[in-house]
C-alpha atoms as a PDB file:
ATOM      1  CA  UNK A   1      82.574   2.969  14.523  1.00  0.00           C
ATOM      2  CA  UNK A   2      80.649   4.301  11.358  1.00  0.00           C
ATOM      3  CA  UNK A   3      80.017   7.848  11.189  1.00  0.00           C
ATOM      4  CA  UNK A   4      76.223   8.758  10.157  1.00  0.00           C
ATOM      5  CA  UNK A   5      77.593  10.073   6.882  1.00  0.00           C
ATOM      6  CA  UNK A   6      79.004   6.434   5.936  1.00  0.00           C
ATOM      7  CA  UNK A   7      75.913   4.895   7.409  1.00  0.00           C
ATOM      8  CA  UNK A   8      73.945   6.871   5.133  1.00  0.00           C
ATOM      9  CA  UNK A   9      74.967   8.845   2.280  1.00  0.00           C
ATOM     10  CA  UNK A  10      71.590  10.694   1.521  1.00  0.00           C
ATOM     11  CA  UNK A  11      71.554  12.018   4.851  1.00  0.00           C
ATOM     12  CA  UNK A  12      74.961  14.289   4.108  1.00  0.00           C
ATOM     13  CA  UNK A  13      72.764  17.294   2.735  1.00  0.00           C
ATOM     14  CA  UNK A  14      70.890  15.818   0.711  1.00  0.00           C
ATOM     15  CA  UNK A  15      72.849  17.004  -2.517  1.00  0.00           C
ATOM     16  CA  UNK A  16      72.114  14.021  -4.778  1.00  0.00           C
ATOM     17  CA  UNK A  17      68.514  15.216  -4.703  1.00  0.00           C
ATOM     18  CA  UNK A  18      66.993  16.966  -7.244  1.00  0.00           C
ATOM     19  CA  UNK A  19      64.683  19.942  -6.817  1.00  0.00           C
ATOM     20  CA  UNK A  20      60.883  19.478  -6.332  1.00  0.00           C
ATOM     21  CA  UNK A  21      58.494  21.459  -8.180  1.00  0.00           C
ATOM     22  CA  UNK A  22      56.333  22.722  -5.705  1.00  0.00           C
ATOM     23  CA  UNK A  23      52.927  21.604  -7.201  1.00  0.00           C
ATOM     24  CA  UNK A  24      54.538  17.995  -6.643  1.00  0.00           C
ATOM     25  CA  UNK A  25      54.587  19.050  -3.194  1.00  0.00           C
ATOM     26  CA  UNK A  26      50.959  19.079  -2.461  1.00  0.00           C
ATOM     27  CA  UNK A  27      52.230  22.306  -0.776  1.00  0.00           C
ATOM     28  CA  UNK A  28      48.662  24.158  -1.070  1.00  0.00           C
ATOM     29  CA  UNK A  29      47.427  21.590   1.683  1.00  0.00           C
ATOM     30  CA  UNK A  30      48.218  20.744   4.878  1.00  0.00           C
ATOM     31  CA  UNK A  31      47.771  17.249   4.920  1.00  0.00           C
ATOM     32  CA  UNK A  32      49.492  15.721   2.168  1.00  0.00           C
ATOM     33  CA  UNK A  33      50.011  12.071   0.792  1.00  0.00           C
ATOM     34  CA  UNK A  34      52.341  10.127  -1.138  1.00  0.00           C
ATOM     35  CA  UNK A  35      54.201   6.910  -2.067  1.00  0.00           C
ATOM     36  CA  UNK A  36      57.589   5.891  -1.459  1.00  0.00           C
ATOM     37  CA  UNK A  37      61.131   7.651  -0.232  1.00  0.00           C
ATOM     38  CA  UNK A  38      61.034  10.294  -3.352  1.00  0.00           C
ATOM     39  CA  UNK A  39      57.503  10.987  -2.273  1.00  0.00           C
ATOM     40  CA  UNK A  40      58.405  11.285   1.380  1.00  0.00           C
ATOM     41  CA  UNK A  41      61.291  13.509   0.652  1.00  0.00           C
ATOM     42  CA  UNK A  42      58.641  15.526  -1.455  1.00  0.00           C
ATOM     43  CA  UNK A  43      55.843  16.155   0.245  1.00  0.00           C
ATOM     44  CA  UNK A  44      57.196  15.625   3.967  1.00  0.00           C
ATOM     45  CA  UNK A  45      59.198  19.154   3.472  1.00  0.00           C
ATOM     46  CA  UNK A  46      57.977  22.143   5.606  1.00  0.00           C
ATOM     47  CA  UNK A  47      55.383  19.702   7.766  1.00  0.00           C
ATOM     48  CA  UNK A  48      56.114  18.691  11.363  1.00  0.00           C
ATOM     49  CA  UNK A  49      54.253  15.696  11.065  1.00  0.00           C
ATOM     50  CA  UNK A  50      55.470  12.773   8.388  1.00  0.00           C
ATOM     51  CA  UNK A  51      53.838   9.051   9.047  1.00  0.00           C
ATOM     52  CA  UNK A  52      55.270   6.251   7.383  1.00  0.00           C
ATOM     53  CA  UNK A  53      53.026   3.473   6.144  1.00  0.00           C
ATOM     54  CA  UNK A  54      54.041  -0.378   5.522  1.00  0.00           C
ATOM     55  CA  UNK A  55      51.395  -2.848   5.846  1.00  0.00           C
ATOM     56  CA  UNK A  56      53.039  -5.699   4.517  1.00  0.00           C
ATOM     57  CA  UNK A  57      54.944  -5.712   6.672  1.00  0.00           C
ATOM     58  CA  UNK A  58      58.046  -2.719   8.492  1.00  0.00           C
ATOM     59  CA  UNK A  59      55.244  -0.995  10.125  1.00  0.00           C
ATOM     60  CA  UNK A  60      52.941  -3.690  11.568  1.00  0.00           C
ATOM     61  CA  UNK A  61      56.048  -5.456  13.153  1.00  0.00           C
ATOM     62  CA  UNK A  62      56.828  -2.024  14.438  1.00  0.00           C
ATOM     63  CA  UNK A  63      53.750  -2.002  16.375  1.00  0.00           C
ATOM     64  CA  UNK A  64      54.112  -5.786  17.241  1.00  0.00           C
ATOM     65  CA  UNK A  65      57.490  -4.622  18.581  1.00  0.00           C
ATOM     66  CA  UNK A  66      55.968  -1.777  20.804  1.00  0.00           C
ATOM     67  CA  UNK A  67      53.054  -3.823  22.190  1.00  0.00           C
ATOM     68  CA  UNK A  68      56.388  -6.700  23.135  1.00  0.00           C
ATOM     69  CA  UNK A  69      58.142  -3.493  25.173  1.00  0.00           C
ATOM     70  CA  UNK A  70      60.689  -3.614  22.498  1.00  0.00           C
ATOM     71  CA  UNK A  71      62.849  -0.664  20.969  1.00  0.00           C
ATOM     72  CA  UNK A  72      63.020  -0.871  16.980  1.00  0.00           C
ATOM     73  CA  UNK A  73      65.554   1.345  15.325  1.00  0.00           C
ATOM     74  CA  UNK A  74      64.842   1.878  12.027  1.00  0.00           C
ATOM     75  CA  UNK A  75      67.857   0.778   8.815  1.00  0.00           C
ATOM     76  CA  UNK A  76      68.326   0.627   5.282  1.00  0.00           C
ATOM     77  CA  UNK A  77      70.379  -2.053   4.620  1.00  0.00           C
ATOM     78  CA  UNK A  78      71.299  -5.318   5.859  1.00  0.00           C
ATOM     79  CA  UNK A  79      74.905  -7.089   5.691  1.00  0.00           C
ATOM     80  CA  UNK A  80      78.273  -5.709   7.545  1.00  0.00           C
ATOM     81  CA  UNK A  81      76.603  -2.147   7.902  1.00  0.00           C
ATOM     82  CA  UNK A  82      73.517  -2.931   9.907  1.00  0.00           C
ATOM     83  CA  UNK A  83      75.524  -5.366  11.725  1.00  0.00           C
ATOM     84  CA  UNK A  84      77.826  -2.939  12.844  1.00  0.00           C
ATOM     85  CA  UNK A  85      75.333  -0.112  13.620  1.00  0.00           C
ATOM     86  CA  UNK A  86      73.782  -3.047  15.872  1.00  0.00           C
ATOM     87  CA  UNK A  87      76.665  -3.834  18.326  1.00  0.00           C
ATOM     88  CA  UNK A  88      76.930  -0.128  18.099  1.00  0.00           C
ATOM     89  CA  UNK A  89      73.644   0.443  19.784  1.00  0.00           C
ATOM     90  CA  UNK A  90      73.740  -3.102  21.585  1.00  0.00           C
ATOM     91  CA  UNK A  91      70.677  -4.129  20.018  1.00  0.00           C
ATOM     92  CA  UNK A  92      69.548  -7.546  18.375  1.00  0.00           C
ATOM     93  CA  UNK A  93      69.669  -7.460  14.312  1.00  0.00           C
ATOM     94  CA  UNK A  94      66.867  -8.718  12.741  1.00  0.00           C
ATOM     95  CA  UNK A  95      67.554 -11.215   9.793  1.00  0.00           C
ATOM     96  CA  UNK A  96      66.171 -11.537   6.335  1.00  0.00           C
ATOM     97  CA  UNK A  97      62.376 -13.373   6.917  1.00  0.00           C
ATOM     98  CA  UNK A  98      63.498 -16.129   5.034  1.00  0.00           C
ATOM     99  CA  UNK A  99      66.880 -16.718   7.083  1.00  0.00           C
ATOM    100  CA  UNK A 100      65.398 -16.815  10.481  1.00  0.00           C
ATOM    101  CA  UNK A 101      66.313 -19.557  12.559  1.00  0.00           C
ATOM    102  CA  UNK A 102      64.990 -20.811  15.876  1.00  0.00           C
ATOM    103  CA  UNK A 103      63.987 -17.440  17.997  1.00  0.00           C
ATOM    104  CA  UNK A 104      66.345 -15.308  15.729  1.00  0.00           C
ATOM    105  CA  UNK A 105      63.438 -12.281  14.819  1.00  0.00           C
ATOM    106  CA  UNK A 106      63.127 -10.849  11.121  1.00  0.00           C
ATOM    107  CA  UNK A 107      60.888  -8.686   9.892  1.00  0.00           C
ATOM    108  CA  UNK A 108      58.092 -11.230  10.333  1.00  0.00           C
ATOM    109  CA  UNK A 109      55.981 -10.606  13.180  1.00  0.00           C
ATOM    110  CA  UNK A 110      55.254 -13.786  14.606  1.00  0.00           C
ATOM    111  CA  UNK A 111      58.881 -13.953  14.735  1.00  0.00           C
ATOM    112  CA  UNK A 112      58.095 -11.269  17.367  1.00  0.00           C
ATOM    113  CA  UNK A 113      55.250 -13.136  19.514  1.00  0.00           C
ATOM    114  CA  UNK A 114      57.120 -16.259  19.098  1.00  0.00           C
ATOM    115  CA  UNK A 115      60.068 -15.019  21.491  1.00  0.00           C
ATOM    116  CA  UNK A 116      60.001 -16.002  25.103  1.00  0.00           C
ATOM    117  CA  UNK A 117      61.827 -13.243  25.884  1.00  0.00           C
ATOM    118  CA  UNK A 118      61.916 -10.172  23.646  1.00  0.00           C
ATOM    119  CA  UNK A 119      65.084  -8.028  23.340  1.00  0.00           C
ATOM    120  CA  UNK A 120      65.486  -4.784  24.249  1.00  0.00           C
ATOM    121  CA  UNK A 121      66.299  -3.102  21.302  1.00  0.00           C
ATOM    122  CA  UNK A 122      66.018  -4.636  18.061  1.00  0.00           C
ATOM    123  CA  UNK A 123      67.398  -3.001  14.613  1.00  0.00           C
ATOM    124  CA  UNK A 124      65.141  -3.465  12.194  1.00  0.00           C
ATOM    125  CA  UNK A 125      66.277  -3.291   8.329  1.00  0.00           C
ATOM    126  CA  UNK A 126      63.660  -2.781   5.931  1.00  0.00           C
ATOM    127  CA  UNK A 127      64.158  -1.283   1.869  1.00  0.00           C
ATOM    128  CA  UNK A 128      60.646   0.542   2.302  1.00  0.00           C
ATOM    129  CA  UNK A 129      58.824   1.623   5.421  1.00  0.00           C
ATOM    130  CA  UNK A 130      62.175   1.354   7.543  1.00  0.00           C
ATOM    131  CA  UNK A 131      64.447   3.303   4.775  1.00  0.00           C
ATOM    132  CA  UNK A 132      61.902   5.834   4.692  1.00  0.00           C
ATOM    133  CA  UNK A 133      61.760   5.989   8.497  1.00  0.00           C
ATOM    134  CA  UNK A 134      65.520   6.644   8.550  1.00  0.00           C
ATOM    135  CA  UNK A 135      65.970   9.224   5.752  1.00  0.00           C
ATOM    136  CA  UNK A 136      63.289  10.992   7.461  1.00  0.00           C
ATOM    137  CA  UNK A 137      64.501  10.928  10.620  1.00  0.00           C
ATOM    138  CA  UNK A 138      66.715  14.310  10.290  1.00  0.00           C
ATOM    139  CA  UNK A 139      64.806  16.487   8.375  1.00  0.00           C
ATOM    140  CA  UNK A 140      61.014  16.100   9.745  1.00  0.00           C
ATOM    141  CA  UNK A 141      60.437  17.043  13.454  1.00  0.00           C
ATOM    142  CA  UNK A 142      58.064  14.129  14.194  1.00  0.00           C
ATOM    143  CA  UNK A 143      58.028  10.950  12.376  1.00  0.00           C
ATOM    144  CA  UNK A 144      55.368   7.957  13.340  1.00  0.00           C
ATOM    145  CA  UNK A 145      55.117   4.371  11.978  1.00  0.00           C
ATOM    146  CA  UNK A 146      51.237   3.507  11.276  1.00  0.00           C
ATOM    147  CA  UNK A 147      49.693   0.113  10.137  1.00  0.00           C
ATOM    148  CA  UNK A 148      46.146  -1.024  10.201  1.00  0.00           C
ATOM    149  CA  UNK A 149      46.925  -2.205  13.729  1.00  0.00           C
ATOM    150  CA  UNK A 150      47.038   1.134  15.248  1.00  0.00           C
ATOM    151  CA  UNK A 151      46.105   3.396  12.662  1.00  0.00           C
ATOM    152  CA  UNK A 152      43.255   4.830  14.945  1.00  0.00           C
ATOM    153  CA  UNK A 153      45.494   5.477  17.642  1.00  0.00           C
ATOM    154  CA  UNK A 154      48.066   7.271  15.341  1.00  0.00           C
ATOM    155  CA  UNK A 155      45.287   9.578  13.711  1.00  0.00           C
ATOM    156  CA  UNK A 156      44.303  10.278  17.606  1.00  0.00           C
ATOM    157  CA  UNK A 157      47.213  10.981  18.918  1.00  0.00           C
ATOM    158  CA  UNK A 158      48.209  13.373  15.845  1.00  0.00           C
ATOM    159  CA  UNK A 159      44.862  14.917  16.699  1.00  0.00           C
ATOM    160  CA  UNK A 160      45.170  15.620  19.940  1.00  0.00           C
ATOM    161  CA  UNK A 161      49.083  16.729  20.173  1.00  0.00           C
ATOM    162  CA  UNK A 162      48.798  18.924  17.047  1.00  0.00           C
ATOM    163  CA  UNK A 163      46.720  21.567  15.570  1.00  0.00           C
ATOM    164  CA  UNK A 164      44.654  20.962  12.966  1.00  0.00           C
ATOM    165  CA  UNK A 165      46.704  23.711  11.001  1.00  0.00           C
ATOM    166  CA  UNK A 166      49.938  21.285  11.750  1.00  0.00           C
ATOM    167  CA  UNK A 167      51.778  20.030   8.439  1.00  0.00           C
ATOM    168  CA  UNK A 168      51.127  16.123   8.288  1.00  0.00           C
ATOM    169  CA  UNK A 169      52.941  14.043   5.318  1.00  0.00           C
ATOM    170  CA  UNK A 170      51.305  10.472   5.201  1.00  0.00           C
ATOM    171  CA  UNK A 171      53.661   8.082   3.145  1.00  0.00           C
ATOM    172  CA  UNK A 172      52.668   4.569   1.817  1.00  0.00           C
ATOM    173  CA  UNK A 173      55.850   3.241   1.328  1.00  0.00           C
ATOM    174  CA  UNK A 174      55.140   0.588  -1.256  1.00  0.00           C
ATOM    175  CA  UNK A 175      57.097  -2.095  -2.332  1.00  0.00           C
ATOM    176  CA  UNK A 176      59.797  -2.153  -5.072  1.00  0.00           C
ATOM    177  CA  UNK A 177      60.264  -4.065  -8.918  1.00  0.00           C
ATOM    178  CA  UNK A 178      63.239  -5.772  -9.078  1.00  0.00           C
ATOM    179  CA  UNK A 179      64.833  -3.076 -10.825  1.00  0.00           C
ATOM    180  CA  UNK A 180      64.569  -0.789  -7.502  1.00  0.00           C
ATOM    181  CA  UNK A 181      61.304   1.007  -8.950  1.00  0.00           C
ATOM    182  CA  UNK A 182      58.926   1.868  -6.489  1.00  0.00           C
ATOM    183  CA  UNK A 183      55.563  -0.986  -7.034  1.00  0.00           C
ATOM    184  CA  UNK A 184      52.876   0.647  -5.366  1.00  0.00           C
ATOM    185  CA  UNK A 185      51.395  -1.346  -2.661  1.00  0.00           C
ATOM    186  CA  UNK A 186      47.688  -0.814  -2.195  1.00  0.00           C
ATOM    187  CA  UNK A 187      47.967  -2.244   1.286  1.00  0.00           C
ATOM    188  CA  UNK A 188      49.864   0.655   2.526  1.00  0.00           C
ATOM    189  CA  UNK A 189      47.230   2.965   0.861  1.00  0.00           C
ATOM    190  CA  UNK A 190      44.528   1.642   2.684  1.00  0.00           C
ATOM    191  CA  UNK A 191      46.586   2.292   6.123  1.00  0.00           C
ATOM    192  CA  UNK A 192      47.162   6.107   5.005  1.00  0.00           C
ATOM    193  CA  UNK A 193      43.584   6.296   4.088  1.00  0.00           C
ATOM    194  CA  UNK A 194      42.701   4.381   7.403  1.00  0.00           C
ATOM    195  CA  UNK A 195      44.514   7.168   9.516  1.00  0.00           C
ATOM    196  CA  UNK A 196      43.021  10.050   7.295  1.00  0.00           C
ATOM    197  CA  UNK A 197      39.641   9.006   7.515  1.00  0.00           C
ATOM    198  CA  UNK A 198      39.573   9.118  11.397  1.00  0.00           C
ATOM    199  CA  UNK A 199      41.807  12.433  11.025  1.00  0.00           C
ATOM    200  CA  UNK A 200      38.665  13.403   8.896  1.00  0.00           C
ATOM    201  CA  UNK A 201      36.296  13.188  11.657  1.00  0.00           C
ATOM    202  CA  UNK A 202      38.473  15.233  14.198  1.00  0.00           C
ATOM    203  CA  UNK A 203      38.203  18.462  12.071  1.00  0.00           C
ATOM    204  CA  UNK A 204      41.155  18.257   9.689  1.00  0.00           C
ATOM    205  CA  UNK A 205      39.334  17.054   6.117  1.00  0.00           C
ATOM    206  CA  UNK A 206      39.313  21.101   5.183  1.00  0.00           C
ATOM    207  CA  UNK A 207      43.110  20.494   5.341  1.00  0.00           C
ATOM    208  CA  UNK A 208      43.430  17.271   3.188  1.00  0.00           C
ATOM    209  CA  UNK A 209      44.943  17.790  -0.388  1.00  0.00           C
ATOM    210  CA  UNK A 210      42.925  15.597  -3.240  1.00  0.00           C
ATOM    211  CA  UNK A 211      45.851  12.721  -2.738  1.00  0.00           C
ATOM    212  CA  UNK A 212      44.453  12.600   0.687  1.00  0.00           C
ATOM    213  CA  UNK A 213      41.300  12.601   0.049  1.00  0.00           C
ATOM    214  CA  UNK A 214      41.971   9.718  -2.430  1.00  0.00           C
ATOM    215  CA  UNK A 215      43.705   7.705   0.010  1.00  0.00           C
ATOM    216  CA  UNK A 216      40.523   7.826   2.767  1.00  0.00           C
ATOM    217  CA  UNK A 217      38.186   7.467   0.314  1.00  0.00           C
ATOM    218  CA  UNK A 218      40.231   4.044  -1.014  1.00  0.00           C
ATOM    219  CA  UNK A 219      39.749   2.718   2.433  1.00  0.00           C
ATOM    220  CA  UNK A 220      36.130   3.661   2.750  1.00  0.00           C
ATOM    221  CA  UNK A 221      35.907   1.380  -0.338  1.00  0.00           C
ATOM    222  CA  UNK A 222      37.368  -1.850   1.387  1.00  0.00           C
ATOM    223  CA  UNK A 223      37.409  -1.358   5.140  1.00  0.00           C
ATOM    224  CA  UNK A 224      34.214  -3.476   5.079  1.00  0.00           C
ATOM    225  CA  UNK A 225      36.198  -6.783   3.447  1.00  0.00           C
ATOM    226  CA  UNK A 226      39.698  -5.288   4.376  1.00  0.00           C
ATOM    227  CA  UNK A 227      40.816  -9.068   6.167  1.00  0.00           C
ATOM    228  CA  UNK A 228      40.411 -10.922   2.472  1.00  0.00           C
ATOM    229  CA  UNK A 229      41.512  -8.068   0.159  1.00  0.00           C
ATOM    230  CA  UNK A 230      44.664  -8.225   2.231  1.00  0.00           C
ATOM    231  CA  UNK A 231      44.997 -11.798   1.460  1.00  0.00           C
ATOM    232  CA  UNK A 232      43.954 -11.394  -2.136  1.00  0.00           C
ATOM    233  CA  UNK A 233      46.596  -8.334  -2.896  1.00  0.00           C
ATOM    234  CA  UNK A 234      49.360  -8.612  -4.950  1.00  0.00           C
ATOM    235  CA  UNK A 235      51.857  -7.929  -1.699  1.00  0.00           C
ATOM    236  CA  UNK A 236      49.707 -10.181   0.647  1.00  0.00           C
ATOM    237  CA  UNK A 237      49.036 -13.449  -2.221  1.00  0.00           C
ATOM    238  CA  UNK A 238      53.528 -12.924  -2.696  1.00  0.00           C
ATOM    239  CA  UNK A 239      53.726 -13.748   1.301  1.00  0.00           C
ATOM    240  CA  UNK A 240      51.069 -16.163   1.706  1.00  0.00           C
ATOM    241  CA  UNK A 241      52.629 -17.941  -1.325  1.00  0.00           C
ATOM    242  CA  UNK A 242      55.557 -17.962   0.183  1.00  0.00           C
ATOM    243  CA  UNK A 243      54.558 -19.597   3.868  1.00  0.00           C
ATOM    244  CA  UNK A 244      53.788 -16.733   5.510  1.00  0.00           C
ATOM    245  CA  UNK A 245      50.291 -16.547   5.959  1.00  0.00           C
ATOM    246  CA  UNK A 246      50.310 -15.359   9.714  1.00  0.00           C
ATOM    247  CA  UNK A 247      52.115 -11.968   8.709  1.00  0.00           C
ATOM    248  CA  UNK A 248      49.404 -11.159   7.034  1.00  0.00           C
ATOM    249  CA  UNK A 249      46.761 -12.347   9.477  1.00  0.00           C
ATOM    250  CA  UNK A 250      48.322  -9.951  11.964  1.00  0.00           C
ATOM    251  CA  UNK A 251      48.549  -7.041   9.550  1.00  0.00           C
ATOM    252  CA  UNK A 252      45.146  -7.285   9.547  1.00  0.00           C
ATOM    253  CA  UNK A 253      44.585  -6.951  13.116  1.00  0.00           C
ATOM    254  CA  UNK A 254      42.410  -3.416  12.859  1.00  0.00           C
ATOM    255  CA  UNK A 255      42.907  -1.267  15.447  1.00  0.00           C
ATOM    256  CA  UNK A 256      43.987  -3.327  18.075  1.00  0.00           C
ATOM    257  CA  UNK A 257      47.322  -1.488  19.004  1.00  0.00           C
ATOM    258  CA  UNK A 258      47.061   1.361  21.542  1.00  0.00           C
ATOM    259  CA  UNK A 259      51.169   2.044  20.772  1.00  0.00           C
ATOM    260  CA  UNK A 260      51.836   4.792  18.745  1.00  0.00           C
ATOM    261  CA  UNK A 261      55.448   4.616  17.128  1.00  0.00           C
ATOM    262  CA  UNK A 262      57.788   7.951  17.334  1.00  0.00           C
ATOM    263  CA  UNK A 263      61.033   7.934  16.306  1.00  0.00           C
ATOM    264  CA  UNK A 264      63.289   9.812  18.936  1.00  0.00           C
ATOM    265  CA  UNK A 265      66.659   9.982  17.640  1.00  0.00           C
ATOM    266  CA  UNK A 266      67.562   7.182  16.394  1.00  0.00           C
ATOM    267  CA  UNK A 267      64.608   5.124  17.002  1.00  0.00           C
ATOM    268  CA  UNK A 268      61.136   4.094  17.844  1.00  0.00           C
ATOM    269  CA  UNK A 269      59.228   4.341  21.096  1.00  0.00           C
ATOM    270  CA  UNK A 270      55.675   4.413  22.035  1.00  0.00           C
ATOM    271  CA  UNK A 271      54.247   8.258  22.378  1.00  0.00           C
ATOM    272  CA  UNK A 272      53.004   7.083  25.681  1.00  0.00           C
END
């Protein structure tokens, strides 16, 4: 069995990090935003609240997941590791989207709502939304998954379990160059700004730093043609190119989840 320390390096204190200077923090403001794990590592320290955001696609078949009754613990890796962790947990591994077979589930989600019958638990690797997901798992007391799907019921939720004085870290979790740099995905800034803006309206704008307030006003700015500037994106053109139109077709599924992701232990499960 692997010890959490071999699953996950980073996650044994943290001692490979460098400090953060605290400006970089956003740590004037309550509700904070940023991109990526560095950013989530950043900004996420000292709040109780830190939701991850990936569009295209860790987050939206997270919610896909939770609307099928499923389970969905978060990895960074595939290969021999995940596999492991998965028999560990007795869960079903997703494969790499472009390796699924027959009903075997990736992170696509029609992979998802093609299954007759959905498994329990599912692992579900990811090298953005789900690797931020996991780091964050021990060091912030409540982390959420939010996509456009339920991005109103995530900003609701935080509203009405937490004050509006409550530390919130919103993380887009982009996408990555192939030399491991984060890309910044604009599709997981216009989820943030989605959950901000209706955060915005339930009293907690006084508490947004000017990221924030960057991030909702972004969405503001496409909401009204949000279906074909997610098709016309840099992240959303790369799938559709590459046959999988319907992933993005559900990603832009606005508000039609009621599930709100939060990680308990090791993994996801609807707030209820």
């Amino acid at each position: 069995m692997l010890s959490e320390r071999d699953r996950n390096p980073a996650r044994d204190g943290g001692s490979s990090i460098h400090p953060v200077n605290p400006a970089h923090q956003q740590d004037r403001f309550g509700v904070r935003f940023e991109w990526g794990l560095a950013g989530a590592r950043a900004v996420a320290q000292n709040c109780e609240v830190a939701v991850v955001v990936d569009v295209l696609s860790f987050t939206t078949t997270l919610s896909v997941a939770l609307d099928a009754g499923i389970t969905v613990l978060p990895y960074r890796t595939r290969g021999t590791e995940a596999a492991a962790f998965a028999a560990e947990v007795d869960a079903t591994l997703a494969v790499g989207r472009s390796k699924a077979r027959g009903d075997q589930i990736s992170l696509s989600a029609p992979t998802i709502r093609n299954r007759s019958v959905p498994p329990e638990r599912l692992v579900l690797p990811s090298p953005n939304g789900s690797t931020i997901s996991y780091e964050l798992a021990t060091s912030a007391p409540t982390v959420v998954g939010a996509s456009l799907r339920n991005a109103r019921s995530v900003a609701s939720w935080i509203c009405d379990t937490f004050s509006a004085d409550t530390g919130v870290a919103v993380i887009a979790a982009g996408e990555q160059w192939p030399d491991g740099s984060l890309r910044p995905a604009f599709e997981d800034m216009w989820g943030a700004g989605a959950v901000l803006s209706v955060m915005a309206t339930r009293g907690w704008r006084e508490h947004f730093s000017p990221e924030s307030v960057a991030a909702a006003a972004a969405w503001a700015s496409v909401e009204p043609v949000m279906t074909g500037q997610l098709r016309a994106c840099a992240s959303g053109r790369e799938l559709i190119d590459a046959g999988y139109s319907q992933d993005v077709a559900i990603a832009a599924e606005l508000n039609t989840s009621i599930h709100v992701p939060v990680l308990r232990g090791d993994r996801f499960v609807s707030a209820g």
